[in-house]
PDB file of N, CA and C in Angstrom:
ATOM      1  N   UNK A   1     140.329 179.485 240.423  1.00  0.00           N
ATOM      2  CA  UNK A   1     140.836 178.227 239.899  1.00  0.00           C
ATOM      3  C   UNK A   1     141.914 177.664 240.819  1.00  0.00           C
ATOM      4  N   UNK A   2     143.042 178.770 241.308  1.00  0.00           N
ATOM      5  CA  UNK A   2     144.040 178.197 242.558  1.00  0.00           C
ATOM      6  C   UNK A   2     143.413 177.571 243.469  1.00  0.00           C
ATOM      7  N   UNK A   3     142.129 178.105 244.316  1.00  0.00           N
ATOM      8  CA  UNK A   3     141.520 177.570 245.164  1.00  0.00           C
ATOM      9  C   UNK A   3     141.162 176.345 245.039  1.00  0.00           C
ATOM     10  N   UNK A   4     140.555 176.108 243.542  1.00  0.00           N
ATOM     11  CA  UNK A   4     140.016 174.661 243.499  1.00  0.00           C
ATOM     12  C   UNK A   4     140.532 173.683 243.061  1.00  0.00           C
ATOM     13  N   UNK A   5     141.956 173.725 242.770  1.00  0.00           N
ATOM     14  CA  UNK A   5     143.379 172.954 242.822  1.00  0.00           C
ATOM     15  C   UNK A   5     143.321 172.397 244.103  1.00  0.00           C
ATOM     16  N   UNK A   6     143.571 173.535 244.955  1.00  0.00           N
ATOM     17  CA  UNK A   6     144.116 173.333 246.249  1.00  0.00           C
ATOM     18  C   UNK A   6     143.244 172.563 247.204  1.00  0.00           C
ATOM     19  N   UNK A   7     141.963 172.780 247.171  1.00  0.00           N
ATOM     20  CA  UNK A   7     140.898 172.105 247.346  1.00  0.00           C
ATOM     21  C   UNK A   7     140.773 170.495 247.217  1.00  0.00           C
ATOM     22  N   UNK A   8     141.100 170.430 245.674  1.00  0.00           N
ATOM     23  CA  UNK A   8     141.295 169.168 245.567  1.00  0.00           C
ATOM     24  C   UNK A   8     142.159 168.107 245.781  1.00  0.00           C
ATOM     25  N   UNK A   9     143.401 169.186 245.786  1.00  0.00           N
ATOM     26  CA  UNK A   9     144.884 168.198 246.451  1.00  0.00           C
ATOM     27  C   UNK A   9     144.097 167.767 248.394  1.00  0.00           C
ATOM     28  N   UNK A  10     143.793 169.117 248.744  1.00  0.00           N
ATOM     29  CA  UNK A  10     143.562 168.471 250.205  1.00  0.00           C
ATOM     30  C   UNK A  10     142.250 167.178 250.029  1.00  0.00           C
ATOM     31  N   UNK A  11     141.482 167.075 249.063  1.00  0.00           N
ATOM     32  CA  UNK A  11     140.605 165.617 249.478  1.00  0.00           C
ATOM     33  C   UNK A  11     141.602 164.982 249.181  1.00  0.00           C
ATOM     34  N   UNK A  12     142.180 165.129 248.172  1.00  0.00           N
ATOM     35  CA  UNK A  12     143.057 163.548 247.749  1.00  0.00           C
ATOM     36  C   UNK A  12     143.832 163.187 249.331  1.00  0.00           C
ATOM     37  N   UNK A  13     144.297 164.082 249.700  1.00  0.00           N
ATOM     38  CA  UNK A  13     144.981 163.928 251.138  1.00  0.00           C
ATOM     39  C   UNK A  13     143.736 163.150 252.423  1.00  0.00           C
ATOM     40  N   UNK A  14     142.556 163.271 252.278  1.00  0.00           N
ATOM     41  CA  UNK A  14     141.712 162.998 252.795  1.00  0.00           C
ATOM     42  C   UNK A  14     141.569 161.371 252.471  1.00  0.00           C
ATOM     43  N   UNK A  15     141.614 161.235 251.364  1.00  0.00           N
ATOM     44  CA  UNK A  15     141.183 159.869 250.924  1.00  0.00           C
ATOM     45  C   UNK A  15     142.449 158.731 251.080  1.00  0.00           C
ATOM     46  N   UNK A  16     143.984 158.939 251.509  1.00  0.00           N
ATOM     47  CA  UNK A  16     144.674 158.397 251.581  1.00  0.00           C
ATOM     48  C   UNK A  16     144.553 158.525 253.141  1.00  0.00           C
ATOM     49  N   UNK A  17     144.108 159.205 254.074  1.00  0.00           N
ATOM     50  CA  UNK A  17     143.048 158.481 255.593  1.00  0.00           C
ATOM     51  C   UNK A  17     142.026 157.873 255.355  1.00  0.00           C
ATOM     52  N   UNK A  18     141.809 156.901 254.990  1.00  0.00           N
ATOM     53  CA  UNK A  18     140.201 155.866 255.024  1.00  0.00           C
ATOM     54  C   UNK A  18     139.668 155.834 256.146  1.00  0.00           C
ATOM     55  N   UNK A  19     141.179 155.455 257.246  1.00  0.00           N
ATOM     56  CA  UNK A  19     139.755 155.056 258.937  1.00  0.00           C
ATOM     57  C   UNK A  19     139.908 156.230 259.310  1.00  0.00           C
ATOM     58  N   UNK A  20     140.410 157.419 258.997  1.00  0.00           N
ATOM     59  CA  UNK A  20     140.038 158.199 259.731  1.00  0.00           C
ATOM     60  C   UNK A  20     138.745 159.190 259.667  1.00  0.00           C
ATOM     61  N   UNK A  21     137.738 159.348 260.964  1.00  0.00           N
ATOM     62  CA  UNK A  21     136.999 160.190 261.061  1.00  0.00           C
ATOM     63  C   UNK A  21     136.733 161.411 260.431  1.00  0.00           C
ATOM     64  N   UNK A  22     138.267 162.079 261.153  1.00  0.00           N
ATOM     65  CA  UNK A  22     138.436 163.306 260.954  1.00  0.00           C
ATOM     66  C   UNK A  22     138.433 163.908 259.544  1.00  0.00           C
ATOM     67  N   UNK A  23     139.352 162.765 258.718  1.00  0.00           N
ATOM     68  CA  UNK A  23     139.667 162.907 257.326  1.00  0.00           C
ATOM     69  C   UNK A  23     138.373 162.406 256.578  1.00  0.00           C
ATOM     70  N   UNK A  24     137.225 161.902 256.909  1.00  0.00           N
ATOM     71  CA  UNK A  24     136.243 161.602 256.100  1.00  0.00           C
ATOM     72  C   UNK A  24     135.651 162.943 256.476  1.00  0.00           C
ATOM     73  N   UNK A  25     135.105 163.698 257.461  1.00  0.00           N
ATOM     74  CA  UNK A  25     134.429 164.778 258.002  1.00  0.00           C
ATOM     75  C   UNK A  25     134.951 165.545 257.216  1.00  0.00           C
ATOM     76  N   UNK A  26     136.523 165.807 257.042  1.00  0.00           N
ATOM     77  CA  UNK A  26     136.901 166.997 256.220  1.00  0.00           C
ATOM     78  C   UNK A  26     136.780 166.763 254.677  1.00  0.00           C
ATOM     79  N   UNK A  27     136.896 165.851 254.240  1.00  0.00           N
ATOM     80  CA  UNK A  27     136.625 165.638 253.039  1.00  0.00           C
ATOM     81  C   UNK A  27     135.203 166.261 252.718  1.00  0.00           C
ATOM     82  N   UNK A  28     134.346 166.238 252.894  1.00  0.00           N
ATOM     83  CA  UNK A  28     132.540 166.003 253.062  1.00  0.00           C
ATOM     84  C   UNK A  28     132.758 167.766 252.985  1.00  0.00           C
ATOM     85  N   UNK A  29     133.226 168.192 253.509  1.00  0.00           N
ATOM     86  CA  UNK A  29     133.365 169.864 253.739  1.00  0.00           C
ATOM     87  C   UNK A  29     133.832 170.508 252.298  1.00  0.00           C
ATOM     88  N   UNK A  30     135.091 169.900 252.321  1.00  0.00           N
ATOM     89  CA  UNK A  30     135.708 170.132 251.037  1.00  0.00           C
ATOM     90  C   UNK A  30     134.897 170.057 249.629  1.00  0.00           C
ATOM     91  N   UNK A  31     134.325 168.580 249.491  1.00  0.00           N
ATOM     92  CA  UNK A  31     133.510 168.565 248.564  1.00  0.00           C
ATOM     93  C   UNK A  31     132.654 169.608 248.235  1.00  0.00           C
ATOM     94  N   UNK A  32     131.933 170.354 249.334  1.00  0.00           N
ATOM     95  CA  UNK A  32     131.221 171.167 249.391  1.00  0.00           C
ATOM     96  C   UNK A  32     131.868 172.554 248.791  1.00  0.00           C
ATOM     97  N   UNK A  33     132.726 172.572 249.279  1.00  0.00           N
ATOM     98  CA  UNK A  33     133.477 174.125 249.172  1.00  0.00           C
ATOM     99  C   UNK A  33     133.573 174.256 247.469  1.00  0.00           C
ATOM    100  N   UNK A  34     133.903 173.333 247.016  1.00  0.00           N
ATOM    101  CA  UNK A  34     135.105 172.778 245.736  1.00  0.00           C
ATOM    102  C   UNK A  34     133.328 173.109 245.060  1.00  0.00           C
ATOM    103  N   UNK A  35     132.639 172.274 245.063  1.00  0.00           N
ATOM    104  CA  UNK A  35     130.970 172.886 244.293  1.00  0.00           C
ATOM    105  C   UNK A  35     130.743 174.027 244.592  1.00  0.00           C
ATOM    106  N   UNK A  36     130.963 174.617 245.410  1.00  0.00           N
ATOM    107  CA  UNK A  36     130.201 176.174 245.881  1.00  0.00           C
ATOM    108  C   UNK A  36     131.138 176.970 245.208  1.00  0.00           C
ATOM    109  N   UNK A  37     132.522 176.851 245.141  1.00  0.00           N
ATOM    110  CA  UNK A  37     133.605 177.631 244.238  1.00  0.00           C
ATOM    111  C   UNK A  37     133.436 177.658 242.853  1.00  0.00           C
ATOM    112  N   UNK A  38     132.955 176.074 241.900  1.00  0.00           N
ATOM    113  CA  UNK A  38     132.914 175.916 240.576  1.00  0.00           C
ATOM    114  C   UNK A  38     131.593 176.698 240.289  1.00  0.00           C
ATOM    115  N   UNK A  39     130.439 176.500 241.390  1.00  0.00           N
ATOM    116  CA  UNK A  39     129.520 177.294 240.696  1.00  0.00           C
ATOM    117  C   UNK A  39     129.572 178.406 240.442  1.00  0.00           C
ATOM    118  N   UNK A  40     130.257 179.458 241.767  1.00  0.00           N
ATOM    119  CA  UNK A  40     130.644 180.799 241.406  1.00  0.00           C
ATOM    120  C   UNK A  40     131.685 181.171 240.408  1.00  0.00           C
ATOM    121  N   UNK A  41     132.079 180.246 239.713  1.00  0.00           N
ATOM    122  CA  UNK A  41     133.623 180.455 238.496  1.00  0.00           C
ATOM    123  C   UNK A  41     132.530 180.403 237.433  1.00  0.00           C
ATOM    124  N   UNK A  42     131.784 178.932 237.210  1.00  0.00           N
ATOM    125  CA  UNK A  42     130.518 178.971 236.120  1.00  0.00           C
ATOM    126  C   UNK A  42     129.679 179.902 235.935  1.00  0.00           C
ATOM    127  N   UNK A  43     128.992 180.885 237.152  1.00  0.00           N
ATOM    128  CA  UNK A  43     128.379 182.477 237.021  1.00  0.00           C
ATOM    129  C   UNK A  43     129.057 183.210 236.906  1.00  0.00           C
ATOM    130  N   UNK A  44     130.899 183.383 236.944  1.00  0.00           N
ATOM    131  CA  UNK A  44     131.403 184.494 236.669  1.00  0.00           C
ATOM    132  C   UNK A  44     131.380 184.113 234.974  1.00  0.00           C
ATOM    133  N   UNK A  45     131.904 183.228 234.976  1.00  0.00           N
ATOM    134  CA  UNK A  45     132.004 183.186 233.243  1.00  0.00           C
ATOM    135  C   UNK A  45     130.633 183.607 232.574  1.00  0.00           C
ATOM    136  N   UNK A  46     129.465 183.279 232.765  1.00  0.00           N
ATOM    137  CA  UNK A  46     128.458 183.700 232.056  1.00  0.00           C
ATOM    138  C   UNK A  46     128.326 184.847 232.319  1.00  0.00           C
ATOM    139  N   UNK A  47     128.623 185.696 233.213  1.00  0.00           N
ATOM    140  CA  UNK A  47     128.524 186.494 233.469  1.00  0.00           C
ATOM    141  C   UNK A  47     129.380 187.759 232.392  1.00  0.00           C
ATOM    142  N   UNK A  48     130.317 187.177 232.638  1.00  0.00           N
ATOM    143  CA  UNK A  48     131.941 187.634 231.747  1.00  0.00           C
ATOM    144  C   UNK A  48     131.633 187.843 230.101  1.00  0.00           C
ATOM    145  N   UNK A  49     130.557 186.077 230.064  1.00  0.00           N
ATOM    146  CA  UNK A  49     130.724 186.363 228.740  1.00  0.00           C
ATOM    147  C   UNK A  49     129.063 187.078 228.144  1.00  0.00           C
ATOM    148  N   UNK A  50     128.175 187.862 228.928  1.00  0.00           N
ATOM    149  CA  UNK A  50     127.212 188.756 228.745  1.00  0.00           C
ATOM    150  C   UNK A  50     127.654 189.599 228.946  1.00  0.00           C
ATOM    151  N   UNK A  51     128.231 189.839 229.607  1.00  0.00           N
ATOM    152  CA  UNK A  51     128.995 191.544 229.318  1.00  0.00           C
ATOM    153  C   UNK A  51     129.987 192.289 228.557  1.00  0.00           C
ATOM    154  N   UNK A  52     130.670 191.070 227.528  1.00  0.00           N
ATOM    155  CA  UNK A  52     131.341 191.010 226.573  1.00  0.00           C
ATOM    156  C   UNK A  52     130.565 191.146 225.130  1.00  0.00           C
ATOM    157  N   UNK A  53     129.647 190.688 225.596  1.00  0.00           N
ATOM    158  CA  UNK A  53     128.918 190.177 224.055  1.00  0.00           C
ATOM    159  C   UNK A  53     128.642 191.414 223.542  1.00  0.00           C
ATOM    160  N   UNK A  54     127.847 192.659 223.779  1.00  0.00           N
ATOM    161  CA  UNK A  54     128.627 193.763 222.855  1.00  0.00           C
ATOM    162  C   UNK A  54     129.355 194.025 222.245  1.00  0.00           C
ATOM    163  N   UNK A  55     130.583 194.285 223.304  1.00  0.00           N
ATOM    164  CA  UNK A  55     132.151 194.316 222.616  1.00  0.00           C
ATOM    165  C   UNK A  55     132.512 193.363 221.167  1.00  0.00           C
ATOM    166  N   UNK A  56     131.727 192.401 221.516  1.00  0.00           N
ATOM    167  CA  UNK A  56     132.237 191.164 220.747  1.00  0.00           C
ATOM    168  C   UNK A  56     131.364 191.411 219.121  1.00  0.00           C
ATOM    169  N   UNK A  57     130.105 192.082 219.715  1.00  0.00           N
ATOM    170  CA  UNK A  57     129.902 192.503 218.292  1.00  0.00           C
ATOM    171  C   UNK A  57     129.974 193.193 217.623  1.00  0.00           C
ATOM    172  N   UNK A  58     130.581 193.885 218.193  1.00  0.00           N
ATOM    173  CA  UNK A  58     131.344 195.712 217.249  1.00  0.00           C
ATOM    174  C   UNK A  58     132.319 195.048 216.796  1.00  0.00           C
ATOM    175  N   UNK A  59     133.301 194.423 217.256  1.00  0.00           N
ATOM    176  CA  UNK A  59     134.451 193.752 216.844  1.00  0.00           C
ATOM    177  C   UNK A  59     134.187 193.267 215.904  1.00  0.00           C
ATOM    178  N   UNK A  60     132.987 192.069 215.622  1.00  0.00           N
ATOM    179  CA  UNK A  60     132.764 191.562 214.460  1.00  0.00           C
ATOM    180  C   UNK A  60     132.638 192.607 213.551  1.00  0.00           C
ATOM    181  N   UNK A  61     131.404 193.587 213.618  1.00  0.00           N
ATOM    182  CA  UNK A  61     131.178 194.163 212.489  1.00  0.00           C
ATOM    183  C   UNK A  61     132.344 195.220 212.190  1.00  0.00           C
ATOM    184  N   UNK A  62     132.894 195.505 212.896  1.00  0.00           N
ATOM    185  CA  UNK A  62     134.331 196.554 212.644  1.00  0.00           C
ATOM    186  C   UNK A  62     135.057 195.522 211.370  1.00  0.00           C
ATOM    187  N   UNK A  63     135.240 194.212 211.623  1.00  0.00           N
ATOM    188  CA  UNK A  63     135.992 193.833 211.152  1.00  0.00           C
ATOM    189  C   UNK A  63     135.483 193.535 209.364  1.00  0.00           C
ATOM    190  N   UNK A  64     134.707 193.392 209.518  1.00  0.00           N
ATOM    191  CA  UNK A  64     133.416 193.009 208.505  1.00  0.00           C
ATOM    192  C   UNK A  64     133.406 194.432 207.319  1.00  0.00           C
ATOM    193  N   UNK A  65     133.599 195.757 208.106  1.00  0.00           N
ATOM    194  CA  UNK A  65     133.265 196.533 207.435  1.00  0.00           C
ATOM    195  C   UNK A  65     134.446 196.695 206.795  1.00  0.00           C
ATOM    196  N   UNK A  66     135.748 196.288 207.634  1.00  0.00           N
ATOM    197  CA  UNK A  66     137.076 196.743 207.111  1.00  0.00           C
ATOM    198  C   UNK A  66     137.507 195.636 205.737  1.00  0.00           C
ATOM    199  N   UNK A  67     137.085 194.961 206.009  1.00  0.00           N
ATOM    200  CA  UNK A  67     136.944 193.624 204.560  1.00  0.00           C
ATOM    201  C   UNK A  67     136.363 194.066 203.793  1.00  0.00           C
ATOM    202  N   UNK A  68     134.874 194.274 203.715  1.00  0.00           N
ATOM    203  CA  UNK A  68     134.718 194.971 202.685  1.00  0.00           C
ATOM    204  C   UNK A  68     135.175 196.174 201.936  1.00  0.00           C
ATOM    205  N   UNK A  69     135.667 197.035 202.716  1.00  0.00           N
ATOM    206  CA  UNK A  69     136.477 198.068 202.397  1.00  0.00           C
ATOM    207  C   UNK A  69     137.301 197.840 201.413  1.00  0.00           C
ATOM    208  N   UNK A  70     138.482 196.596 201.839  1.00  0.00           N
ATOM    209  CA  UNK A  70     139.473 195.977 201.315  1.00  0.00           C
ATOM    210  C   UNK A  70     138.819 195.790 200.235  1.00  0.00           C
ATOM    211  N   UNK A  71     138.135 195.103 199.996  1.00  0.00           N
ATOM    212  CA  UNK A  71     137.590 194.751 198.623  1.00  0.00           C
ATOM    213  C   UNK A  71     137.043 195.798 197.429  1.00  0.00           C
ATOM    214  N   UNK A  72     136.402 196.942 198.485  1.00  0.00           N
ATOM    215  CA  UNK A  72     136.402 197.875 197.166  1.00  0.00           C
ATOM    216  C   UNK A  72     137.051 198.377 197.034  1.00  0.00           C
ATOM    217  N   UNK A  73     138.189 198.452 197.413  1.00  0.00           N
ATOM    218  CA  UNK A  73     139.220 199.048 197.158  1.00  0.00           C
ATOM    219  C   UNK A  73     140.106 198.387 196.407  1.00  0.00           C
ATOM    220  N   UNK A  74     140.030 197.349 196.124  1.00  0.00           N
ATOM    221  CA  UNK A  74     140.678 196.447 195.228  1.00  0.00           C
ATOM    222  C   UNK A  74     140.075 196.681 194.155  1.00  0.00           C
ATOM    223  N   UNK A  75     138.969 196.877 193.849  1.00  0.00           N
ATOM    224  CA  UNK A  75     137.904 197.406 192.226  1.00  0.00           C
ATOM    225  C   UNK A  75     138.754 198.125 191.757  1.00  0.00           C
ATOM    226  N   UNK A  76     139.068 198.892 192.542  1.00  0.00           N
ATOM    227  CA  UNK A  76     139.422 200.404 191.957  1.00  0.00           C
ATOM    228  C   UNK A  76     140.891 200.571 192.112  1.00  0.00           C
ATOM    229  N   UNK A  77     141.477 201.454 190.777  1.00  0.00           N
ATOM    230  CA  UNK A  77     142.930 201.529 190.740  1.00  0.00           C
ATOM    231  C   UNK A  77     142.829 202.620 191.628  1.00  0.00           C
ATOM    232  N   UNK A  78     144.160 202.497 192.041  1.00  0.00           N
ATOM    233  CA  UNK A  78     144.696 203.886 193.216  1.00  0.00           C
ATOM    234  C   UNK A  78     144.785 204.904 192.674  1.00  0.00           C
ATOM    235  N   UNK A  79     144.436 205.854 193.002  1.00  0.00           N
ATOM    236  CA  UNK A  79     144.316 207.242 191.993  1.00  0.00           C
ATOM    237  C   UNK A  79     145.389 208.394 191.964  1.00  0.00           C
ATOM    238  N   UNK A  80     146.442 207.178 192.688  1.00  0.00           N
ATOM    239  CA  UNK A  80     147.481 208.348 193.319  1.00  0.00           C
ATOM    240  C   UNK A  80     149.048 207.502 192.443  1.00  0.00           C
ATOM    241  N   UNK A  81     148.749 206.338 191.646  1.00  0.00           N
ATOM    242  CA  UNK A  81     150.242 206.140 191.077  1.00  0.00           C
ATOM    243  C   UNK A  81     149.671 206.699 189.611  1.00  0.00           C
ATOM    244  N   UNK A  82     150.564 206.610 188.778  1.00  0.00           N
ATOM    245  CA  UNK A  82     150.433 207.296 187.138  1.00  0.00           C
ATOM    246  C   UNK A  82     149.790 206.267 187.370  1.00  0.00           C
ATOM    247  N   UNK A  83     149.228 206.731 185.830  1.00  0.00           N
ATOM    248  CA  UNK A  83     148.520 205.713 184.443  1.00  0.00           C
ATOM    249  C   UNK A  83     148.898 204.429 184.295  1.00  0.00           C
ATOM    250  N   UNK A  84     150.289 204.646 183.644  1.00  0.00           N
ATOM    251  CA  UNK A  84     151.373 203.355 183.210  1.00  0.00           C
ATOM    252  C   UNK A  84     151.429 202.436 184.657  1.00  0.00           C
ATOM    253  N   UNK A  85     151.543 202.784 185.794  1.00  0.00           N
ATOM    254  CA  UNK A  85     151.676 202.150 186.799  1.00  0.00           C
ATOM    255  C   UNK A  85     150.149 201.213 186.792  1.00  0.00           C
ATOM    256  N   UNK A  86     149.287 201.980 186.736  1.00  0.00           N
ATOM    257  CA  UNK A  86     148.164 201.064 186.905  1.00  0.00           C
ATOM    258  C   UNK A  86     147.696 200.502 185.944  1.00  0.00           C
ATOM    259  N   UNK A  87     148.050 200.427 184.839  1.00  0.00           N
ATOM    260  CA  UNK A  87     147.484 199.709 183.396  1.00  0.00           C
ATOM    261  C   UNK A  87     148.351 198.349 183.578  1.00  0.00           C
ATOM    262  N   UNK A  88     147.566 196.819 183.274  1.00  0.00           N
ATOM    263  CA  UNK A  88     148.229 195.796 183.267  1.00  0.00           C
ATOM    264  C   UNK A  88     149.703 195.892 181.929  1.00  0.00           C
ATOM    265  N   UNK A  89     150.625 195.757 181.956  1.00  0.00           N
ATOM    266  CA  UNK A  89     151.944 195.836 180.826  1.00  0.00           C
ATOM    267  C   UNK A  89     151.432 195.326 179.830  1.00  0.00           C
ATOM    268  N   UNK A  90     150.244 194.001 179.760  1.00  0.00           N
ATOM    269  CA  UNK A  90     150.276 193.480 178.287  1.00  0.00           C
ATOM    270  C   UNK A  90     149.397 194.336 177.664  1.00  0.00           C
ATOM    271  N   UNK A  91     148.705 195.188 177.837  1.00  0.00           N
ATOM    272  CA  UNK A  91     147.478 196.208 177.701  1.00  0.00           C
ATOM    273  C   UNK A  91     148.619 197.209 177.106  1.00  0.00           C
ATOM    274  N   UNK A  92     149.968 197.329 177.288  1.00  0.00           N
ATOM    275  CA  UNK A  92     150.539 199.083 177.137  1.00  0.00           C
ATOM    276  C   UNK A  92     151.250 198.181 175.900  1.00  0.00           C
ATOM    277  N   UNK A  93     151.598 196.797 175.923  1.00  0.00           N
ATOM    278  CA  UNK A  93     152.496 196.657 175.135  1.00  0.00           C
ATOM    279  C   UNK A  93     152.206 197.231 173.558  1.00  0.00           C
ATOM    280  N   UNK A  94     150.418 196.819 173.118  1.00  0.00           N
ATOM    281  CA  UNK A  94     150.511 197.699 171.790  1.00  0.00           C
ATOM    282  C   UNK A  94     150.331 198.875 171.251  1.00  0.00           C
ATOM    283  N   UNK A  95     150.338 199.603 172.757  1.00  0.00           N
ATOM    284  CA  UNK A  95     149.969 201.166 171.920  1.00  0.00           C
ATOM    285  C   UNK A  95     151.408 201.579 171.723  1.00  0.00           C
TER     286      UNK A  95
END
């Protein structure tokens, strides 16, 4: 991505020479470079993101399983405080 900053500051530098030769020739180069760089950034990313995509789906289902977890575990009182702790208060108030 630095490269193709830098890349592009030097056309802009190119294009503020109009008559010059030299600066149209180098521009024409540049252009080139600046496409040949984005395409290889555009295949690293696909690239990046197929070799991720595993990862990416354990992650999902890790996370998936841990939610549900949460949830049954919410069904169920904890089996580790007393009784009185887990009974709602308006439920104890009439015995």
């Amino acid at each position: 991505m630095g490269r193709i900053t830098d890349i592009s500051g030097e056309i802009s530098c190119c294009d503020n020479q109009p008559y010059s030769f030299e600066a149209r020739e180098r521009r024409v180069q540049l252009i080139k470079i600046k496409e040949d760089l984005e395409k290889q950034l555009l295949a690293e990313d696909v690239t990046l993101w197929r070799d991720t995509e595993e990862l990416r789906q354990i992650l999902v289902r890790a996370m998936q399983r841990k939610q549900s977890g949460e949830l049954r575990s919410n069904l169920f009182p904890n089996e580790n405080k007393p009784v009185k702790d887990r009974l709602d208060s308006k439920y104890m108030q009439g015995s």
